[in-house]
ModelCIF file with pLDDT and N, C-alpha, C, O atoms, coordinates in Angstrom:
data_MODEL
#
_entry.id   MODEL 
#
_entity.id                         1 
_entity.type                       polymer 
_entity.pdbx_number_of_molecules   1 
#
_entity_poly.entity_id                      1 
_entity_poly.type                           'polypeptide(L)' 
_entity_poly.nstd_linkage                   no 
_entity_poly.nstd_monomer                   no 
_entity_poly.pdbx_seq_one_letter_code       
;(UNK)(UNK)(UNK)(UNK)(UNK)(UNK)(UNK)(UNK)(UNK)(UNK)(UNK)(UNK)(UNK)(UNK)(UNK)(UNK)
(UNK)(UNK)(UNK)(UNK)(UNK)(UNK)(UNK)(UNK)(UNK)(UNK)(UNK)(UNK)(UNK)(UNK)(UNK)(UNK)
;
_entity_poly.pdbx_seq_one_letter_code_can   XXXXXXXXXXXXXXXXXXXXXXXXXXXXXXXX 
_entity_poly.pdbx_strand_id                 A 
#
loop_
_entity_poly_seq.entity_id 
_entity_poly_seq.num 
_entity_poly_seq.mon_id 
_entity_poly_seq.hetero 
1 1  UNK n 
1 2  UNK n 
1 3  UNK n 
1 4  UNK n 
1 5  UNK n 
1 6  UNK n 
1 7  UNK n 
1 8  UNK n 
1 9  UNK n 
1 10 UNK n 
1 11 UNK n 
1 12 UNK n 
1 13 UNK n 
1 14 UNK n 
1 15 UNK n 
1 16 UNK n 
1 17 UNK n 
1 18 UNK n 
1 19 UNK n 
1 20 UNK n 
1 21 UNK n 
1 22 UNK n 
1 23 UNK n 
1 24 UNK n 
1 25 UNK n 
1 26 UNK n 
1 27 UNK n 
1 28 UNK n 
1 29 UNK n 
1 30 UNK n 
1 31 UNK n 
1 32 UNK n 
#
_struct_asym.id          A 
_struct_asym.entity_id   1 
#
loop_
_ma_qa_metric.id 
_ma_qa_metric.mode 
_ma_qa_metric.name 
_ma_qa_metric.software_group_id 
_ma_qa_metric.type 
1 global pLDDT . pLDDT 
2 local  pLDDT . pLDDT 
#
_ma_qa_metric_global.metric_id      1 
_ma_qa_metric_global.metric_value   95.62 
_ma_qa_metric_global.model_id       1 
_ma_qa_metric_global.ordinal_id     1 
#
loop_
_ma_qa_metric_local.label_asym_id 
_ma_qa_metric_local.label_comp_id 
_ma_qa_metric_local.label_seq_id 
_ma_qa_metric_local.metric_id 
_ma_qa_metric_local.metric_value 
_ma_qa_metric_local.model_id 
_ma_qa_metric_local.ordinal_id 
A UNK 1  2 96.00 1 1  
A UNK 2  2 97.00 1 2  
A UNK 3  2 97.00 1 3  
A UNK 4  2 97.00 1 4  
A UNK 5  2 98.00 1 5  
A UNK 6  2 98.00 1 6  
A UNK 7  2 98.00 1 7  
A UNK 8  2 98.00 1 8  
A UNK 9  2 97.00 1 9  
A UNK 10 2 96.00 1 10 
A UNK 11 2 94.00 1 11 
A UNK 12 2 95.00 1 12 
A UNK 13 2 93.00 1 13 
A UNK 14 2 93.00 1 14 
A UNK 15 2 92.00 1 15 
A UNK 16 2 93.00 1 16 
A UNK 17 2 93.00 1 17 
A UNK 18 2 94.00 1 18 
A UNK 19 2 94.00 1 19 
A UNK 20 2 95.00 1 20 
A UNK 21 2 95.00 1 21 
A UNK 22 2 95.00 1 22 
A UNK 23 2 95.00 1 23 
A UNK 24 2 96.00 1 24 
A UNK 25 2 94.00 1 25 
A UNK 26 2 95.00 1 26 
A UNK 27 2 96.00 1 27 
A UNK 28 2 97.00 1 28 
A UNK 29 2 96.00 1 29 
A UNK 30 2 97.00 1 30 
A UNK 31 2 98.00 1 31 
A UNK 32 2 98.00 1 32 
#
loop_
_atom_site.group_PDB 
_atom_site.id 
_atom_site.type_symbol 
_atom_site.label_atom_id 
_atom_site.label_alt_id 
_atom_site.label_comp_id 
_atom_site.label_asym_id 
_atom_site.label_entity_id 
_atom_site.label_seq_id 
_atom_site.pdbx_PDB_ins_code 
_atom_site.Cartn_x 
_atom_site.Cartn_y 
_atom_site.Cartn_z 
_atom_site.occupancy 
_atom_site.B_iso_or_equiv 
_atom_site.pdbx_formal_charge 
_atom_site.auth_seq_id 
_atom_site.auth_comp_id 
_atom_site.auth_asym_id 
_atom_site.auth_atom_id 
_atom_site.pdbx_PDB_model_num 
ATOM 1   N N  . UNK A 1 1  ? 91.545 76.688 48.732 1.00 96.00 ? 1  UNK A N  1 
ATOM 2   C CA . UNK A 1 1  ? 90.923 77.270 47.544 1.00 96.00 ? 1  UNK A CA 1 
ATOM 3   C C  . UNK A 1 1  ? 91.069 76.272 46.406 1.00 96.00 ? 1  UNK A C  1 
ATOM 4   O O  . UNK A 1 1  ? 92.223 76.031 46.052 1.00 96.00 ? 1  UNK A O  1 
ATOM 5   N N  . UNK A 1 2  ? 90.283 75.788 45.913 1.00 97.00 ? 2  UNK A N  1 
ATOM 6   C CA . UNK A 1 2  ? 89.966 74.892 45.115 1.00 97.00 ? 2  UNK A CA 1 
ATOM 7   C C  . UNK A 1 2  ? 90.488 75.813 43.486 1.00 97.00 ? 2  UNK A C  1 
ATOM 8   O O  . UNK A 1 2  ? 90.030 76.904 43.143 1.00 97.00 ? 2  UNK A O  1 
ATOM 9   N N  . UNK A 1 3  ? 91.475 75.039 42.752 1.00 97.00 ? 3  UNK A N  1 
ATOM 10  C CA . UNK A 1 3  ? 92.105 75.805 41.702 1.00 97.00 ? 3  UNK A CA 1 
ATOM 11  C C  . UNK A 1 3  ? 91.898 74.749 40.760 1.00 97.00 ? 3  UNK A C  1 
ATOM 12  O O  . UNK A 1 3  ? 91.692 75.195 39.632 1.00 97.00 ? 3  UNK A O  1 
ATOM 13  N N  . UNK A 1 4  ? 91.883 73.428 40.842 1.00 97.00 ? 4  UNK A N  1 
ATOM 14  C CA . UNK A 1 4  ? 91.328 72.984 39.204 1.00 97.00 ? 4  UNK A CA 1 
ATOM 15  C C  . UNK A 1 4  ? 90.210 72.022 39.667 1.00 97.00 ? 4  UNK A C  1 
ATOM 16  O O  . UNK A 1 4  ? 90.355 71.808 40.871 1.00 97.00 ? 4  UNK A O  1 
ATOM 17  N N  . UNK A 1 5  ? 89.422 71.534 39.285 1.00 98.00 ? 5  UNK A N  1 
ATOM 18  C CA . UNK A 1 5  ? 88.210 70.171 39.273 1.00 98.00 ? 5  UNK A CA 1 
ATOM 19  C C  . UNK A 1 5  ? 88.258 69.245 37.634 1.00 98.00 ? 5  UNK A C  1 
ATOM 20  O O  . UNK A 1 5  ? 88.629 69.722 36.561 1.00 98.00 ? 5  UNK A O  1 
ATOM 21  N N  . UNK A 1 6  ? 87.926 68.298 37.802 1.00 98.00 ? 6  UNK A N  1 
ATOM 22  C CA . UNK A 1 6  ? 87.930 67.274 36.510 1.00 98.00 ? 6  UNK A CA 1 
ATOM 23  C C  . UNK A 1 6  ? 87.016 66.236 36.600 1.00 98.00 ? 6  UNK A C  1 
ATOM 24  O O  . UNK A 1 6  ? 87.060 65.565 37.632 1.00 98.00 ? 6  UNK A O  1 
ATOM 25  N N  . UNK A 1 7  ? 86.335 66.000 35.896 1.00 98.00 ? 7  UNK A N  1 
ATOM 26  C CA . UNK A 1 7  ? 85.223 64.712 35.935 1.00 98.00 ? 7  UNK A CA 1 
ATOM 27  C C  . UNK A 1 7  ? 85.481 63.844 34.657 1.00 98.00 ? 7  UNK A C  1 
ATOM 28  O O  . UNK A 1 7  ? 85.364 64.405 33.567 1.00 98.00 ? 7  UNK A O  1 
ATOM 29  N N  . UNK A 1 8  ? 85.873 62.328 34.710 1.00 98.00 ? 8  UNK A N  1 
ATOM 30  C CA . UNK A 1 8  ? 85.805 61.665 33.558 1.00 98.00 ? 8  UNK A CA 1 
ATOM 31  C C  . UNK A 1 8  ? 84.469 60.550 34.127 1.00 98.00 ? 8  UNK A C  1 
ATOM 32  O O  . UNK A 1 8  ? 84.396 59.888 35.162 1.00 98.00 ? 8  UNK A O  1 
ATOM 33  N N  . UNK A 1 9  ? 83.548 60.681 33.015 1.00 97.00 ? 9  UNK A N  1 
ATOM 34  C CA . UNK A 1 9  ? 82.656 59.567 33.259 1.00 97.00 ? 9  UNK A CA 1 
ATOM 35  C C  . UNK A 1 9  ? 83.171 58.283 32.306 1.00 97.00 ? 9  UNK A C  1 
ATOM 36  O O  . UNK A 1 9  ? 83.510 58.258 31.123 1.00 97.00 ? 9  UNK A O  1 
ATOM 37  N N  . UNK A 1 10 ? 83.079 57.126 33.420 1.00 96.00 ? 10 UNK A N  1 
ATOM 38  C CA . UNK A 1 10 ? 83.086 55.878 32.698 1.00 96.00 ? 10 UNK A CA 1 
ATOM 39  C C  . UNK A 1 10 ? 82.283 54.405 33.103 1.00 96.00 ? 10 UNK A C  1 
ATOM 40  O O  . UNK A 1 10 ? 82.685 53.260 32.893 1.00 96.00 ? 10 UNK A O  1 
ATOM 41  N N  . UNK A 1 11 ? 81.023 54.842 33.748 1.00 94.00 ? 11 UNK A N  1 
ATOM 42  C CA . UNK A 1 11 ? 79.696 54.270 33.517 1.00 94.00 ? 11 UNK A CA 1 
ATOM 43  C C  . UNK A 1 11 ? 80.391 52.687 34.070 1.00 94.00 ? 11 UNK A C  1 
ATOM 44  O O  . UNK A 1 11 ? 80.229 51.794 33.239 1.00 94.00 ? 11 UNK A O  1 
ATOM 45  N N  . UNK A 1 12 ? 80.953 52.366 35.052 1.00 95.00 ? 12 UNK A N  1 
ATOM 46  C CA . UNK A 1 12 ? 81.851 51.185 35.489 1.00 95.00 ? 12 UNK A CA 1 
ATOM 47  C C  . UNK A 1 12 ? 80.683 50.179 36.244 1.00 95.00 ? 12 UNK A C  1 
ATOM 48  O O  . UNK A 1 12 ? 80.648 48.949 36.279 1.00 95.00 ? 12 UNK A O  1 
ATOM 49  N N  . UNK A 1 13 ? 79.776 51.148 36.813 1.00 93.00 ? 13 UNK A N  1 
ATOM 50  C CA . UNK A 1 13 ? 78.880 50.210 37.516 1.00 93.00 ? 13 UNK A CA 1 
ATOM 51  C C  . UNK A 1 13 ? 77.676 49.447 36.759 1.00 93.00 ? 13 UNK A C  1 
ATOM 52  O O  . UNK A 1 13 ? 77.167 48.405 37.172 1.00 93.00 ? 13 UNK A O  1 
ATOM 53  N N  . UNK A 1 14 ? 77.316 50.103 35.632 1.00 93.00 ? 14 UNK A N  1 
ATOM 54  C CA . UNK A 1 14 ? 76.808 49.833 34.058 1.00 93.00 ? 14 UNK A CA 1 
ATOM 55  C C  . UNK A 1 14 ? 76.973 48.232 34.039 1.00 93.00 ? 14 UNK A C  1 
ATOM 56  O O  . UNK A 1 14 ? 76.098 47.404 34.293 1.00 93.00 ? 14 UNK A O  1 
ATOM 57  N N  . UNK A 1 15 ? 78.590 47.956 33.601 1.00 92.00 ? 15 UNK A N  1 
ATOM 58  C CA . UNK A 1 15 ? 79.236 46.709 33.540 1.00 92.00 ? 15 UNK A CA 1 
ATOM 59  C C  . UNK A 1 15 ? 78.792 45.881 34.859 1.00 92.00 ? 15 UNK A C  1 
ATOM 60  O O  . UNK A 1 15 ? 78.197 44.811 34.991 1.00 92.00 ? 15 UNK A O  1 
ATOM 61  N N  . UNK A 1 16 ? 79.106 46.434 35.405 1.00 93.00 ? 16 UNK A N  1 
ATOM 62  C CA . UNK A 1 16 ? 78.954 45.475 36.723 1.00 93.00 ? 16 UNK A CA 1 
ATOM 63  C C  . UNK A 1 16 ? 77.827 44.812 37.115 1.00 93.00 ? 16 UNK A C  1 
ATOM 64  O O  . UNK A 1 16 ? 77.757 43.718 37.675 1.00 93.00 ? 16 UNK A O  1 
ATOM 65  N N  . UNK A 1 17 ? 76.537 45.897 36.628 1.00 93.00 ? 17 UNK A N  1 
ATOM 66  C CA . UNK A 1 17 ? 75.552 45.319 36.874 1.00 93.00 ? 17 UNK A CA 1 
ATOM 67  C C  . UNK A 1 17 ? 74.939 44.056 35.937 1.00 93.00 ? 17 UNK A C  1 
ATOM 68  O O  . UNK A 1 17 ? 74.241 43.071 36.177 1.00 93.00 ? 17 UNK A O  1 
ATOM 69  N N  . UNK A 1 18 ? 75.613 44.654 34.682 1.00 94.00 ? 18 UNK A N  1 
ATOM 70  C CA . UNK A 1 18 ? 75.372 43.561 33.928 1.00 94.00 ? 18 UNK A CA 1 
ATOM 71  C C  . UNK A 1 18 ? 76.158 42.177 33.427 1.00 94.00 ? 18 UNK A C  1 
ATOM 72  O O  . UNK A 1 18 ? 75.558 41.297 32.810 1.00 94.00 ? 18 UNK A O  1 
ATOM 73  N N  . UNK A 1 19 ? 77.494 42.096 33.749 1.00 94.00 ? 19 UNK A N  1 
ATOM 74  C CA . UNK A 1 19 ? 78.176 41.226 33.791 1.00 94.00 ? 19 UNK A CA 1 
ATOM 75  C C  . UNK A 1 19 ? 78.676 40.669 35.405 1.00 94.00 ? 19 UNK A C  1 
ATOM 76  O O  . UNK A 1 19 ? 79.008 39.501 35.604 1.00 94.00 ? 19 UNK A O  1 
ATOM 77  N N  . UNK A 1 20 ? 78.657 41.728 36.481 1.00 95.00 ? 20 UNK A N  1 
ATOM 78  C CA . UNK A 1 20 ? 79.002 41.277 37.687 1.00 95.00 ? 20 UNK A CA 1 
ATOM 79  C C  . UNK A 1 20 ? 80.653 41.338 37.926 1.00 95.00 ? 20 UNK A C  1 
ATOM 80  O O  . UNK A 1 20 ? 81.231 40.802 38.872 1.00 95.00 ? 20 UNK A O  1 
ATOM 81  N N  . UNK A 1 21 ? 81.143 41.938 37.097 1.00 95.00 ? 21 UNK A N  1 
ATOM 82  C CA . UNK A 1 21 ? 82.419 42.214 37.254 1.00 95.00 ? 21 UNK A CA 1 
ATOM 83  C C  . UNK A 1 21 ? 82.661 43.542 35.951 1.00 95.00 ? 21 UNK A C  1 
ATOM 84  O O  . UNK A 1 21 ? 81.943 43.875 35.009 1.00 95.00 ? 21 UNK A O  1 
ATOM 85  N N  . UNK A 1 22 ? 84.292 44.164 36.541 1.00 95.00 ? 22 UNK A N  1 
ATOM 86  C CA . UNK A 1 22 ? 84.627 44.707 35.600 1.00 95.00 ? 22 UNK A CA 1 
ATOM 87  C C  . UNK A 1 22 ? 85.791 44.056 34.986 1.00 95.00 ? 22 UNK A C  1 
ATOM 88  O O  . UNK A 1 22 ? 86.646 43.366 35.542 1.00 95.00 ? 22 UNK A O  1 
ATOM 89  N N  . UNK A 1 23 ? 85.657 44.483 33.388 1.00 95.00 ? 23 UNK A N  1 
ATOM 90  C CA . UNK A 1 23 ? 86.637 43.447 32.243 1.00 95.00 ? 23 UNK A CA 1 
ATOM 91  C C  . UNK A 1 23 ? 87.144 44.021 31.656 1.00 95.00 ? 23 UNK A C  1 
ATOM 92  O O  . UNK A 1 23 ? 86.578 45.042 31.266 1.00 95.00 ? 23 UNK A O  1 
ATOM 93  N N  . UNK A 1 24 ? 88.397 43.776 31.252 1.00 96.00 ? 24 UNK A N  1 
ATOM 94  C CA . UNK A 1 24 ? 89.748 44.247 30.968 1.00 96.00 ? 24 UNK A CA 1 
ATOM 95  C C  . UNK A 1 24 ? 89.507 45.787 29.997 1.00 96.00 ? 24 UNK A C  1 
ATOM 96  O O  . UNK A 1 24 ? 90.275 46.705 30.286 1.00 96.00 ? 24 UNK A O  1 
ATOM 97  N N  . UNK A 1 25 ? 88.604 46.010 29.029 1.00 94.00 ? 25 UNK A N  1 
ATOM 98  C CA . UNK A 1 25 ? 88.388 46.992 28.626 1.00 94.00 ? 25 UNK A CA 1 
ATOM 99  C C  . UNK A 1 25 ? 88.159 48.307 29.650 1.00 94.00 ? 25 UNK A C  1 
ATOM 100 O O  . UNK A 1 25 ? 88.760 49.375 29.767 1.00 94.00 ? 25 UNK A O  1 
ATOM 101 N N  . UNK A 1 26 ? 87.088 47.762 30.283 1.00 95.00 ? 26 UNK A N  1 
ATOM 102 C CA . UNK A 1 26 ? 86.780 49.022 31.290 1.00 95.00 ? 26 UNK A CA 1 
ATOM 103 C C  . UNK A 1 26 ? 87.871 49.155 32.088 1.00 95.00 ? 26 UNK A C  1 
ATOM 104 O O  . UNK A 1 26 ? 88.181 50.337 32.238 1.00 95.00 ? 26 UNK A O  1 
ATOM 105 N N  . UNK A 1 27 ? 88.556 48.391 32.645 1.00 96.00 ? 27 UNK A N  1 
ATOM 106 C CA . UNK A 1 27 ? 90.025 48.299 33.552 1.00 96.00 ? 27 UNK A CA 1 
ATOM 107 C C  . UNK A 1 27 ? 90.719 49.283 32.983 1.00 96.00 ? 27 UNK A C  1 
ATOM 108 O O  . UNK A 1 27 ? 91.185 50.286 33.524 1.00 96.00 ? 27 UNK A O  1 
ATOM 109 N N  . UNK A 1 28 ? 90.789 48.826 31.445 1.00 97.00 ? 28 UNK A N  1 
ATOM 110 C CA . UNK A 1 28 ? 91.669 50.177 30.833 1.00 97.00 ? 28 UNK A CA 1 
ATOM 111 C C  . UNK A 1 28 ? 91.302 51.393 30.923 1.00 97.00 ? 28 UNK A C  1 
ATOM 112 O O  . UNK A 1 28 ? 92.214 52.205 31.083 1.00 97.00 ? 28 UNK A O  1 
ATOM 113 N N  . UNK A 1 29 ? 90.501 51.690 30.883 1.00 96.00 ? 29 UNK A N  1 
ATOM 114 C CA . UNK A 1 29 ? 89.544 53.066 30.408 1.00 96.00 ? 29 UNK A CA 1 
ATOM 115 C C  . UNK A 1 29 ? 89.890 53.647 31.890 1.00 96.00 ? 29 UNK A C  1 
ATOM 116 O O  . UNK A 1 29 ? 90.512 54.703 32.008 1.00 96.00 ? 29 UNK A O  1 
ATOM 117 N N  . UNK A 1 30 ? 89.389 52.792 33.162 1.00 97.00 ? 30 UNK A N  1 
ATOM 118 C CA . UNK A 1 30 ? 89.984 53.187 34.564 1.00 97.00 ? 30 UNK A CA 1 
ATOM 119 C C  . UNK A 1 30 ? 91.314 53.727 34.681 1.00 97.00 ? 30 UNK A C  1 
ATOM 120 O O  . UNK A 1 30 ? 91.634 54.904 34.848 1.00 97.00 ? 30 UNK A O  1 
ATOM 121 N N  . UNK A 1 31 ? 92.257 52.417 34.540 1.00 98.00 ? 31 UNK A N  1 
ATOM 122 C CA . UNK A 1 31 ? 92.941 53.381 34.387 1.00 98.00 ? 31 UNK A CA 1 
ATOM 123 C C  . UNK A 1 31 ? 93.660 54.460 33.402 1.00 98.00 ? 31 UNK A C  1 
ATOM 124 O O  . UNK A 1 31 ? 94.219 55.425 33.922 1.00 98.00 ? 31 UNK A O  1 
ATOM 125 N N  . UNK A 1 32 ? 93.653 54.316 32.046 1.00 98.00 ? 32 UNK A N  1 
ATOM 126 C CA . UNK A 1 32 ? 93.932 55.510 31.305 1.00 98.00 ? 32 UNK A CA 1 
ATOM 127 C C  . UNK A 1 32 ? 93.659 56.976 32.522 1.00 98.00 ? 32 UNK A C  1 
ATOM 128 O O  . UNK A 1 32 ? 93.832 58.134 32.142 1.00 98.00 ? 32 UNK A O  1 
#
């Protein structure tokens, strides 16, 4: 029985597509 769910969006592939990597900002935001 499913008792909590959570979604954080953080648009990671965004970066990626446009720089080709992810960079230390978004790293953070990951992991925060």
């Amino acid at each position: 029985r499913t008792v909590a769910r959570e979604k954080v969006m953080l648009r990671l592939g965004d970066e990626v597509g446009a720089t080709g990597r992810i960079g230390p900002e978004a790293t953070r935001r990951a992991l925060d």
